[in-house]
N, C-alpha and C. Protein backbone atom coordinates (compact mmCIF):
# COMPACT_ATOMS: atom_id res chain seq x y z
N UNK A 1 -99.01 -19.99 11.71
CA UNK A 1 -100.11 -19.07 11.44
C UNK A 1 -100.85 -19.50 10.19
N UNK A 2 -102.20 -18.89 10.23
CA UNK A 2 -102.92 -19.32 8.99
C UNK A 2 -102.51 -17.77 7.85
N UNK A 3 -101.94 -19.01 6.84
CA UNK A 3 -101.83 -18.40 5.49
C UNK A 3 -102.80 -18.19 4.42
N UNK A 4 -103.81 -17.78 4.01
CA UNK A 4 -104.94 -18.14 2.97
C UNK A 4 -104.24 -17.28 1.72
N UNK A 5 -103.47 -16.45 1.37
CA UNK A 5 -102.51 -15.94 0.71
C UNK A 5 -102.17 -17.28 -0.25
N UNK A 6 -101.87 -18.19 0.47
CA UNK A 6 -100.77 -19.31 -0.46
C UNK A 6 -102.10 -20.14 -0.77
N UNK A 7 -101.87 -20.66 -1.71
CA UNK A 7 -102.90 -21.70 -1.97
C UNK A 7 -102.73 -23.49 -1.45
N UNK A 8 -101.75 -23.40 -0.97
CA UNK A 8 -101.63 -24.73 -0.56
C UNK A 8 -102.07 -25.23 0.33
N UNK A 9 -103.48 -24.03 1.68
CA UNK A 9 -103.99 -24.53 2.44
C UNK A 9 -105.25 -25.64 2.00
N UNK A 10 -105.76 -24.63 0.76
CA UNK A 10 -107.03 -24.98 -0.17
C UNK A 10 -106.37 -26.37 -1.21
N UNK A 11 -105.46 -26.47 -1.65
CA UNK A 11 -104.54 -27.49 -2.78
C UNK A 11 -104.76 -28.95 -1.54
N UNK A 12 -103.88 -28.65 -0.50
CA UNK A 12 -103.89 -29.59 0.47
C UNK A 12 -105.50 -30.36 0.81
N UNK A 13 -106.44 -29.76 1.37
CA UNK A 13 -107.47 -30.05 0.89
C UNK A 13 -108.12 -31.07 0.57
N UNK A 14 -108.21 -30.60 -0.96
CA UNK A 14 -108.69 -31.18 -2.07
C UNK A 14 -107.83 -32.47 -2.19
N UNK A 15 -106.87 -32.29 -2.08
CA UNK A 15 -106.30 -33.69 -2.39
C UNK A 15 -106.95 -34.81 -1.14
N UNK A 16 -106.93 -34.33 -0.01
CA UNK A 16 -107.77 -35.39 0.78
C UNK A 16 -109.22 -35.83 0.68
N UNK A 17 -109.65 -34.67 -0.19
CA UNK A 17 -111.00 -35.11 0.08
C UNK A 17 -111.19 -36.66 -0.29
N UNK A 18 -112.37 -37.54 0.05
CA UNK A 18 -112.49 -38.85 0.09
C UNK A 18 -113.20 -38.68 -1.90
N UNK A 19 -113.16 -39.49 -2.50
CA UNK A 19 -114.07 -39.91 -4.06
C UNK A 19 -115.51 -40.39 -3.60
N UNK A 20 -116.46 -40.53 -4.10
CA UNK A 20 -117.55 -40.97 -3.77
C UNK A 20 -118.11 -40.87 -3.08
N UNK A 21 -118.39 -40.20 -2.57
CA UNK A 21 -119.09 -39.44 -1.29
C UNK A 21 -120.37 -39.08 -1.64
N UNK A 22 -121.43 -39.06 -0.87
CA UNK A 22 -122.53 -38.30 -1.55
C UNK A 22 -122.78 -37.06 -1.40
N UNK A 23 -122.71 -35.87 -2.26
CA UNK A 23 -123.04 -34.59 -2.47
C UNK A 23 -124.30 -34.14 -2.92
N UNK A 24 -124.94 -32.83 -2.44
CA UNK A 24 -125.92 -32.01 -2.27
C UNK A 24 -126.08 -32.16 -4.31
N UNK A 25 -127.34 -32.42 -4.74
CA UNK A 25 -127.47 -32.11 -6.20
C UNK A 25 -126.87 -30.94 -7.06
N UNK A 26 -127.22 -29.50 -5.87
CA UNK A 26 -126.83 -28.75 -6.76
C UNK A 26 -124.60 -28.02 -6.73
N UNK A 27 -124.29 -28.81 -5.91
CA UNK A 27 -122.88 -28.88 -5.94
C UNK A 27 -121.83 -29.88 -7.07
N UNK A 28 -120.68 -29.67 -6.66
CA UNK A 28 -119.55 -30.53 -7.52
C UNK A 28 -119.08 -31.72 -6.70
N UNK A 29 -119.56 -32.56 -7.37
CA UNK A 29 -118.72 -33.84 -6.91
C UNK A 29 -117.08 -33.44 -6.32
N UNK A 30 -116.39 -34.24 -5.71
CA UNK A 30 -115.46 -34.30 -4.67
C UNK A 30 -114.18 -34.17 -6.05
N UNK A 31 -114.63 -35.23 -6.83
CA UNK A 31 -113.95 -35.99 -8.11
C UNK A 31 -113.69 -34.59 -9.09
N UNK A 32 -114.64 -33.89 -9.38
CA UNK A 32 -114.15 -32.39 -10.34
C UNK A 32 -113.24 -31.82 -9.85
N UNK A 33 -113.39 -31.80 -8.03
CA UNK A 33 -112.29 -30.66 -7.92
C UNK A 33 -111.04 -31.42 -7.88
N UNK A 34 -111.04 -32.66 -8.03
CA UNK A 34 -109.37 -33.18 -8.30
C UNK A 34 -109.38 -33.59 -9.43
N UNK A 35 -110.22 -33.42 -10.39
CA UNK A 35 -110.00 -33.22 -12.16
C UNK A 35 -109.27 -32.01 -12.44
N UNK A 36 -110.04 -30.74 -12.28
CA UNK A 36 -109.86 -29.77 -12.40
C UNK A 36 -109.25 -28.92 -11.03
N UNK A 37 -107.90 -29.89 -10.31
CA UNK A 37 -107.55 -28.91 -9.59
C UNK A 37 -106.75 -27.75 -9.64
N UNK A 38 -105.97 -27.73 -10.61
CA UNK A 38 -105.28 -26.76 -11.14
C UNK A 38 -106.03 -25.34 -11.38
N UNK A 39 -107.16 -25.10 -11.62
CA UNK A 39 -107.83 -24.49 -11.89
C UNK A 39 -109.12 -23.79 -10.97
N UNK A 40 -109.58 -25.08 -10.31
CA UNK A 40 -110.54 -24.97 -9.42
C UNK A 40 -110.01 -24.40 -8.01
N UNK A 41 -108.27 -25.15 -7.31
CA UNK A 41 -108.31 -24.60 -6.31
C UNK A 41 -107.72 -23.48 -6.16
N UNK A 42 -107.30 -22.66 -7.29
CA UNK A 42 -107.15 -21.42 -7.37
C UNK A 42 -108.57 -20.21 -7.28
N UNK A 43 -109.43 -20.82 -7.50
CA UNK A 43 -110.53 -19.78 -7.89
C UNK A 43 -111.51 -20.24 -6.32
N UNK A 44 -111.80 -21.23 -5.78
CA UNK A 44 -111.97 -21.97 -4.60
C UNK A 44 -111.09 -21.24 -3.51
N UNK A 45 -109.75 -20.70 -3.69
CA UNK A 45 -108.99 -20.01 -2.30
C UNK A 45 -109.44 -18.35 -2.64
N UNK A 46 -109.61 -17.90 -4.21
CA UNK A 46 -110.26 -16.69 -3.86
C UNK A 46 -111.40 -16.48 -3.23
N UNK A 47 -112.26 -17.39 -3.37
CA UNK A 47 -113.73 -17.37 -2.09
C UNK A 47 -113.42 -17.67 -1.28
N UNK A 48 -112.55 -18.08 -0.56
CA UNK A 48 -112.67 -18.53 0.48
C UNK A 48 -111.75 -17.26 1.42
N UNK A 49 -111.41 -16.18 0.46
CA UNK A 49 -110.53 -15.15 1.34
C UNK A 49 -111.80 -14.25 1.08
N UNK A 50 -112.21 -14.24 0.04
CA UNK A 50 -113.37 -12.94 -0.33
C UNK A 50 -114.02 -13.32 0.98
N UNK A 51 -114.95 -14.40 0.90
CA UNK A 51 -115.59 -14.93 2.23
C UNK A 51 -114.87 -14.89 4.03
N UNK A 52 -113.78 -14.48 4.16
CA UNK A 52 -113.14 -14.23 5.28
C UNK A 52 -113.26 -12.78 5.11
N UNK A 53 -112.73 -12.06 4.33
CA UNK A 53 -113.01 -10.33 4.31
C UNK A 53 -114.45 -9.86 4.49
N UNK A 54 -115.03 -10.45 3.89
CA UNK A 54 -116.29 -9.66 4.26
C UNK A 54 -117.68 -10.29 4.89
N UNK A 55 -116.82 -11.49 5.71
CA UNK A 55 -117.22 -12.44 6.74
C UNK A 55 -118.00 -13.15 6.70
N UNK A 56 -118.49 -13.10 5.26
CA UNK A 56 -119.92 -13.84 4.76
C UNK A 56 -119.83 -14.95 4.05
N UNK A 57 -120.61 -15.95 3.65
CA UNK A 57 -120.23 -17.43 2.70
C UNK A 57 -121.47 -17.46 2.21
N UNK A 58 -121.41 -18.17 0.84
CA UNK A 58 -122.63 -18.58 -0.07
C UNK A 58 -123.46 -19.04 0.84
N UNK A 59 -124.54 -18.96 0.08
CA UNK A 59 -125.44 -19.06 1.19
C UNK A 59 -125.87 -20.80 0.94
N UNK A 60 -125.61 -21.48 -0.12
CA UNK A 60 -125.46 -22.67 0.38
C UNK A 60 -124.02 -23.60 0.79
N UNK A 61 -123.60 -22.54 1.38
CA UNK A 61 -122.14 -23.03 1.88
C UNK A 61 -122.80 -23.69 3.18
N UNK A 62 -124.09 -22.69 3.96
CA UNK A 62 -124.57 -23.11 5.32
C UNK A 62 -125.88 -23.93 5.60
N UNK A 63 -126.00 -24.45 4.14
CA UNK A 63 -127.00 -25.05 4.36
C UNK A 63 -126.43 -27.08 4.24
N UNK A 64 -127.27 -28.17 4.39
CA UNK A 64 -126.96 -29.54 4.37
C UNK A 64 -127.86 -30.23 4.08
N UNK A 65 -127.49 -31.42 4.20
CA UNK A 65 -129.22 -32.69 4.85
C UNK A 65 -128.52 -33.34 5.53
N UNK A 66 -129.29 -33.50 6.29
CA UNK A 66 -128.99 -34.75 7.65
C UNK A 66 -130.06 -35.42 7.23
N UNK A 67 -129.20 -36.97 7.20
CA UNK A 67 -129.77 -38.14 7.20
C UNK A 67 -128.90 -39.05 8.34
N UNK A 68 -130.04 -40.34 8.85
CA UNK A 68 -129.51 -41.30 9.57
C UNK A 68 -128.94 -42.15 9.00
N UNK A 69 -128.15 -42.68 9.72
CA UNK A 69 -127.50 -43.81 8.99
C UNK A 69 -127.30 -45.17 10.48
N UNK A 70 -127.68 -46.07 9.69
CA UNK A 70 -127.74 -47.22 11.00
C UNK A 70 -126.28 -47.90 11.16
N UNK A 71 -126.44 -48.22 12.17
CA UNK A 71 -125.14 -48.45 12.44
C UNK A 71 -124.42 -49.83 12.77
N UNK A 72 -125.66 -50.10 13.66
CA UNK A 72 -125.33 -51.89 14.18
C UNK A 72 -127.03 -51.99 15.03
N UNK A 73 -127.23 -53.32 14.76
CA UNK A 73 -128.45 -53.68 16.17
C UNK A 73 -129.81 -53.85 14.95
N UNK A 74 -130.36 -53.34 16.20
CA UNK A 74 -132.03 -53.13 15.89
C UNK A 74 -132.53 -52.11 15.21
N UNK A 75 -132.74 -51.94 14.41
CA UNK A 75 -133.32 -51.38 13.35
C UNK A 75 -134.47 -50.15 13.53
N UNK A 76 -135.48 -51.06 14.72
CA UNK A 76 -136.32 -50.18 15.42
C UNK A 76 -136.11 -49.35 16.54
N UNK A 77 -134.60 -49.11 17.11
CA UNK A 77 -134.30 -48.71 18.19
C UNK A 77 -133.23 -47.20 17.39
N UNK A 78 -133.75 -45.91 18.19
CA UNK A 78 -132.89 -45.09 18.12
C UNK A 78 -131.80 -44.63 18.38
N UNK A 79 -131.15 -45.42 19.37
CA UNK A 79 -129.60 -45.60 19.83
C UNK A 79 -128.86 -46.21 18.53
N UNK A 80 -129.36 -46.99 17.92
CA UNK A 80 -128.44 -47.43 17.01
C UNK A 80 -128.22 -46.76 15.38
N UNK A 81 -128.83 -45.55 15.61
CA UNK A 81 -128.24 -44.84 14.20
C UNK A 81 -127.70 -43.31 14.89
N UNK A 82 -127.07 -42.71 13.91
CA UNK A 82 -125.94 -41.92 13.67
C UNK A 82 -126.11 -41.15 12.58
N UNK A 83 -126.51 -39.57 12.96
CA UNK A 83 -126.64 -39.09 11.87
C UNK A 83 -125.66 -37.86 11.40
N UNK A 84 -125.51 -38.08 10.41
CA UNK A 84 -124.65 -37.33 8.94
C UNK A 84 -125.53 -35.85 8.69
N UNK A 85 -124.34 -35.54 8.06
CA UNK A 85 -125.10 -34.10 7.57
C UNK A 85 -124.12 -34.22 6.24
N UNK A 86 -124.83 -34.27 5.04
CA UNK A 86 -124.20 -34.11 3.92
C UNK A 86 -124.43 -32.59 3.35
N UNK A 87 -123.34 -32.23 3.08
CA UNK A 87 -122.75 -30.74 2.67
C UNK A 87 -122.26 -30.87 1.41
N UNK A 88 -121.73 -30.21 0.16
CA UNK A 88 -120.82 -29.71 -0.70
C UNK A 88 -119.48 -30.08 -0.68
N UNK A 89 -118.94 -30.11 -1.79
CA UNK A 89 -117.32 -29.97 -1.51
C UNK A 89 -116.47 -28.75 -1.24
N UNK A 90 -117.18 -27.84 -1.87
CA UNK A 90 -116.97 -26.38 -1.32
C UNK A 90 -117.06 -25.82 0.14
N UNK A 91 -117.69 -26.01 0.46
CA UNK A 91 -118.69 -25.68 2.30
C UNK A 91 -117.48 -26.67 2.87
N UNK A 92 -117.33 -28.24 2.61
CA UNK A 92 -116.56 -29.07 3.27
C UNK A 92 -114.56 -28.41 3.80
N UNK A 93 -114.47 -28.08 2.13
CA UNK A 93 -113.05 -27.56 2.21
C UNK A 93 -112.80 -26.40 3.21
N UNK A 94 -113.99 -25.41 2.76
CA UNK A 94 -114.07 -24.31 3.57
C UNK A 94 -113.59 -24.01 4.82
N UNK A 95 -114.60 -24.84 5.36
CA UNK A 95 -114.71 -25.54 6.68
C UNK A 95 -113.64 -26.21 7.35
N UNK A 96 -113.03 -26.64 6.70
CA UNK A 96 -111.74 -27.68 7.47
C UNK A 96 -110.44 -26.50 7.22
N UNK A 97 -110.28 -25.38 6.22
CA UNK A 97 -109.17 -24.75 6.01
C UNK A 97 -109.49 -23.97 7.40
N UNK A 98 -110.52 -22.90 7.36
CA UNK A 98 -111.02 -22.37 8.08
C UNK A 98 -110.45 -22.88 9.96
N UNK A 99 -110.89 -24.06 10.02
CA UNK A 99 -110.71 -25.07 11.23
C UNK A 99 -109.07 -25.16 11.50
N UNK A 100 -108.50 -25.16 10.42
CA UNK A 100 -107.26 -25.20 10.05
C UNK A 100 -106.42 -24.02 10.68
N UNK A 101 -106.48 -22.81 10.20
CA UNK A 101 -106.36 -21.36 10.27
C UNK A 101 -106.88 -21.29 11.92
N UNK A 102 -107.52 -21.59 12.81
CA UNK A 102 -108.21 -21.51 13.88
C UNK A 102 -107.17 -21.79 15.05
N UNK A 103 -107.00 -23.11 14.49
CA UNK A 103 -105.93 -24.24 15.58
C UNK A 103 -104.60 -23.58 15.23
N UNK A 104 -104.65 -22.91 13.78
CA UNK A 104 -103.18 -21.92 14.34
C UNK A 104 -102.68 -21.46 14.87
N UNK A 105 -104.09 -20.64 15.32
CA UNK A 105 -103.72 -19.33 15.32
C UNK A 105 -103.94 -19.61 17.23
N UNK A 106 -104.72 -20.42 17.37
CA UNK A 106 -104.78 -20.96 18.49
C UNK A 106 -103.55 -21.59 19.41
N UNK A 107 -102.85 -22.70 18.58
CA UNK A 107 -101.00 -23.49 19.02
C UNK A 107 -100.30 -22.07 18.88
N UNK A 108 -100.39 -21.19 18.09
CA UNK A 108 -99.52 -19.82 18.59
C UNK A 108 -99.35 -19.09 19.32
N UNK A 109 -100.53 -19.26 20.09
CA UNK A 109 -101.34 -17.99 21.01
C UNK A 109 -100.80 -18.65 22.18
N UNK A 110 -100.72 -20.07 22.61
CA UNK A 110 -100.41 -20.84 23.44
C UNK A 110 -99.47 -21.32 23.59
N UNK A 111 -98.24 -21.37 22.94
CA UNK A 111 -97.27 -21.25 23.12
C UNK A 111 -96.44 -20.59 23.54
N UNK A 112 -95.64 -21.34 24.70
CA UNK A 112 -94.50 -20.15 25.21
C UNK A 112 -93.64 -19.40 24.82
């Protein structure tokens, strides 16, 4: 089952996130929240339960940019790019605990 109680859904996380990534200007690099994880993913799992109780998320939790990114080939041809949506590290974690908590609750439900 999904736990958001414990912090080790949000701890877990952060430790995967990738370094260097490109992030939205007005967010935190990937890199702060594993500077400051001790600190950050404690205050990071209280939004993210506040935001399950009262079903709502920052409002640039839902916002991004999509950009293309090429991939292989021709340059002038639209089959050959692939596009990204760059998000936050916040919105990202969110999102995958969230996804997380889902498939729980989901392998539980489905099980014999």
């Amino acid at each position: 089952s999904c736990d958001l109680s414990s912090e080790d859904e949000v701890t877990d996380e952060v430790r995967r996130l990738r370094n260097c990534k490109a992030c939205l200007e007005e967010n935190i690099p990937t890199e702060i929240y594993k500077y400051f994880f001790n600190t950050l993913a404690f205050r990071l799992r209280e939004l993210i339960v506040q935001a399950c109780r009262v079903e709502a998320v920052p409002d640039d939790w839902g916002s991004g940019i999509i950009v293309s990114v090429h991939k292989k080939g021709d340059k002038t041809k639209c089959e050959n790019y692939r596009g990204i949506s760059l998000i936050g590290a916040a919105a990202k974690i969110f999102g995958i605990v969230l996804l997380r908590c889902f498939r729980s609750v989901r392998d539980s439900e489905s099980a014999p």
